[in-house]
C-alpha atoms as a PDB file:
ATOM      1  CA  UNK A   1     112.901 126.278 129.948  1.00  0.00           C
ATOM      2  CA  UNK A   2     116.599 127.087 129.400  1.00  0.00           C
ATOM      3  CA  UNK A   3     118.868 127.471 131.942  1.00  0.00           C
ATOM      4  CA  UNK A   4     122.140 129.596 131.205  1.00  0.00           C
ATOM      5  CA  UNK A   5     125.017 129.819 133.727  1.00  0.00           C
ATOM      6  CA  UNK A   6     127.616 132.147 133.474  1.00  0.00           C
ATOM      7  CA  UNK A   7     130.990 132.081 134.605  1.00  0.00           C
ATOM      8  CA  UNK A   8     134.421 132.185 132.737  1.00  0.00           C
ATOM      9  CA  UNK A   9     137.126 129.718 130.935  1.00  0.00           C
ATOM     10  CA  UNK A  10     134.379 127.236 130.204  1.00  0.00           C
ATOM     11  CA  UNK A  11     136.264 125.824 127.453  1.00  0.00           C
ATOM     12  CA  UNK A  12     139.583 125.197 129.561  1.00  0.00           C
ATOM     13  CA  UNK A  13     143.069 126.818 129.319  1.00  0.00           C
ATOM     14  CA  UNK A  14     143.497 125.252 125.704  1.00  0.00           C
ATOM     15  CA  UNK A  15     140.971 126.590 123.088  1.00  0.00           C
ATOM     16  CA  UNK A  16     141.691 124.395 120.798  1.00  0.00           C
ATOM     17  CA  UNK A  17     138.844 122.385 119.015  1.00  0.00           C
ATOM     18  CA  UNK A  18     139.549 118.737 120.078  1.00  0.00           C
ATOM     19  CA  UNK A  19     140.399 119.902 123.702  1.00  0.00           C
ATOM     20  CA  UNK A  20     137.373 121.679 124.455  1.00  0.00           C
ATOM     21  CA  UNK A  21     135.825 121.138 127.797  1.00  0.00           C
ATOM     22  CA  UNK A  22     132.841 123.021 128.023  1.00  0.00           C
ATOM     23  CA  UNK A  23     130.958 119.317 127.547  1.00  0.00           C
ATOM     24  CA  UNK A  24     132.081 118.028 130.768  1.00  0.00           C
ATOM     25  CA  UNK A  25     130.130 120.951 132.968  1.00  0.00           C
ATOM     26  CA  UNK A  26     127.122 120.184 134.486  1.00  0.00           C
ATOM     27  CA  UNK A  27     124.705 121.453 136.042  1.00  0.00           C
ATOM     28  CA  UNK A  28     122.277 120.576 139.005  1.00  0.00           C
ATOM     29  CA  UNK A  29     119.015 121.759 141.142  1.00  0.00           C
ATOM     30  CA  UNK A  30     118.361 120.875 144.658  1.00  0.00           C
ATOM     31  CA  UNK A  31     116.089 122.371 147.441  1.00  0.00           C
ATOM     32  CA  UNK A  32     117.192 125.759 148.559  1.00  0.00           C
ATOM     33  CA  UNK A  33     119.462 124.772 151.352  1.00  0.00           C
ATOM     34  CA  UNK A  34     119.740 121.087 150.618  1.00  0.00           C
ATOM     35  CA  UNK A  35     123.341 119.869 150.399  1.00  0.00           C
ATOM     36  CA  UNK A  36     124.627 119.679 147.140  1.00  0.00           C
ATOM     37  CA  UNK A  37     124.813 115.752 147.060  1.00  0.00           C
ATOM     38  CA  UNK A  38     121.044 116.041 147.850  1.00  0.00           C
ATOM     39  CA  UNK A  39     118.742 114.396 144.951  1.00  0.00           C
ATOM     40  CA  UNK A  40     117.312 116.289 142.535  1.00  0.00           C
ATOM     41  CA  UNK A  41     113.886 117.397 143.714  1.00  0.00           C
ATOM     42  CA  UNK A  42     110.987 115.645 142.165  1.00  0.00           C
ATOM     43  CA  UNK A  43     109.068 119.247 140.988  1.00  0.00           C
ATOM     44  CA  UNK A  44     112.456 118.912 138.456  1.00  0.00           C
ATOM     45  CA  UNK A  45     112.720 116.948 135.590  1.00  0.00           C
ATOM     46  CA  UNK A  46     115.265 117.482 132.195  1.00  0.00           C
ATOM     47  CA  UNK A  47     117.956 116.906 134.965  1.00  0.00           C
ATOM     48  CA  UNK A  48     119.435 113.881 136.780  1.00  0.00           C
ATOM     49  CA  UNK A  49     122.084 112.895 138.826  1.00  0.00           C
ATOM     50  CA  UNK A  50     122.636 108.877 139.678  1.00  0.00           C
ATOM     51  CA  UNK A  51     122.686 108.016 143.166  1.00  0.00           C
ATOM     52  CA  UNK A  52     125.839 106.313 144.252  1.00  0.00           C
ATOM     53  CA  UNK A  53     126.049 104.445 147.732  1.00  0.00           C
ATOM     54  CA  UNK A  54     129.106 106.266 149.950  1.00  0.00           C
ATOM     55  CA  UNK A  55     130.489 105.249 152.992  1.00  0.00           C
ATOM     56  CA  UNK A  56     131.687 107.106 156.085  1.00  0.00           C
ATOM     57  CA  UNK A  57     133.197 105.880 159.062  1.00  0.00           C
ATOM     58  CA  UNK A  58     131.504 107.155 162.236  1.00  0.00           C
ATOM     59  CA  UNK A  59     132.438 106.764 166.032  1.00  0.00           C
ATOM     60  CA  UNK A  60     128.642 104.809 165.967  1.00  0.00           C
ATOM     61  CA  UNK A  61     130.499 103.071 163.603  1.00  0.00           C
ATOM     62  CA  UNK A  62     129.384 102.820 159.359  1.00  0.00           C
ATOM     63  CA  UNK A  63     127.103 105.038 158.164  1.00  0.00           C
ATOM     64  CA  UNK A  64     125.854 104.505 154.644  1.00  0.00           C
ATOM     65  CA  UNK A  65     123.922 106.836 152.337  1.00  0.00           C
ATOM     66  CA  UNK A  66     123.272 107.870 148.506  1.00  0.00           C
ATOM     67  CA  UNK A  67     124.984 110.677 147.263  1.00  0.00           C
ATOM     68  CA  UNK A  68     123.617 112.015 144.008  1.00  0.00           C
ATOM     69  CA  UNK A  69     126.860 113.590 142.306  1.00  0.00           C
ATOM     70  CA  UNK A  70     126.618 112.455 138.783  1.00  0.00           C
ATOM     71  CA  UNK A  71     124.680 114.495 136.585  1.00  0.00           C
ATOM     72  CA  UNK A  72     123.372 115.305 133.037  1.00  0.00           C
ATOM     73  CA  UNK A  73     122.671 116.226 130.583  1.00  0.00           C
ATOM     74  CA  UNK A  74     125.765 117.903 129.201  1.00  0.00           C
ATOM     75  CA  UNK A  75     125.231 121.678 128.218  1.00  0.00           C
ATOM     76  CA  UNK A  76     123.208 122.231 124.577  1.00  0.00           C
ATOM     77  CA  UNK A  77     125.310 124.872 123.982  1.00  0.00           C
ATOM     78  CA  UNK A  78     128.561 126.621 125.207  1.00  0.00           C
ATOM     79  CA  UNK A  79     130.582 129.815 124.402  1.00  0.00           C
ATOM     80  CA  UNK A  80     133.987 130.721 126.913  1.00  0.00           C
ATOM     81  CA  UNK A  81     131.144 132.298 129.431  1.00  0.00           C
ATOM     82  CA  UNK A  82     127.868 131.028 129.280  1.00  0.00           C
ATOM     83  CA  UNK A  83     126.440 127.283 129.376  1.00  0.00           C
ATOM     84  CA  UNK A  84     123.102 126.719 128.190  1.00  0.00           C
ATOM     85  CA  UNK A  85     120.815 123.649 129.586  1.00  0.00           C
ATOM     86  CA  UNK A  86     117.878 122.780 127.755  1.00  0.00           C
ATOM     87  CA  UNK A  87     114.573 120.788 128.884  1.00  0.00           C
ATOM     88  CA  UNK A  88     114.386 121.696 132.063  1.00  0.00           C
ATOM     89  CA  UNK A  89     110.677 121.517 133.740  1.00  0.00           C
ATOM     90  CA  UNK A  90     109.870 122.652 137.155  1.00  0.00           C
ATOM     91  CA  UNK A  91     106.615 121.422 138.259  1.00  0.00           C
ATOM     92  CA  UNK A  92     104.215 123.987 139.803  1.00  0.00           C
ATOM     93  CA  UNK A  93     103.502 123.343 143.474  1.00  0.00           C
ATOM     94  CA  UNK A  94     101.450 125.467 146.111  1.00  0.00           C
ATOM     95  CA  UNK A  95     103.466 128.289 147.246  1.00  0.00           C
ATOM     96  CA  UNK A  96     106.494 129.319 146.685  1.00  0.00           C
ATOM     97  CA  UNK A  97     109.525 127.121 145.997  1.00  0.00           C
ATOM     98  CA  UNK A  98     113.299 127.829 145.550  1.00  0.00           C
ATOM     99  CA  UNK A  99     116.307 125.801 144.607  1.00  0.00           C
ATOM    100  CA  UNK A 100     119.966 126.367 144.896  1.00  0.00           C
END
């Protein structure tokens, strides 16, 4: 399917044809409630994000963990407020199942 996201100024402050910016926006599915670094569910493919490892200091001490942050593919199409994503395929599961 096609996902379309609106919102406004996706092309930037300068409209001008080589500073367009509407191809840097992303977009990204994770399990309803699931933090936004979260990976992309499995049920979800026609989007990815690249895991990257990320370090936080903790009074336990280190604490190391993937964080999937990012993503692609860049919108098929773009106007000032709308994004389009195509090739997106949610896989059917047993119940019901929602993503943020």
């Amino acid at each position: 399917f096609s996902l379309r996201v609106r919102g406004a100024n996706f092309f930037g402050a300068d409209r001008e044809v080589g500073n367009r910016r509407d191809w840097e926006q992303r977009v990204k599915m994770v399990d309803s409630g699931a933090a936004c670094y979260s990976e992309v569910p499995a049920a979800v493919t026609g989007v990815a994000c690249h895991g990257v490892p990320r370090t936080i200091l903790t009074e336990a001490g280190p604490l190391t963990a993937s964080v999937y942050l990012v993503c692609e593919p860049r919108p098929s199409t773009a106007t000032t407020d709308s994004l389009t994503f195509d090739g997106i395929t949610v896989t059917a599961t047993r119940g019901e199942k929602r993503f943020d």
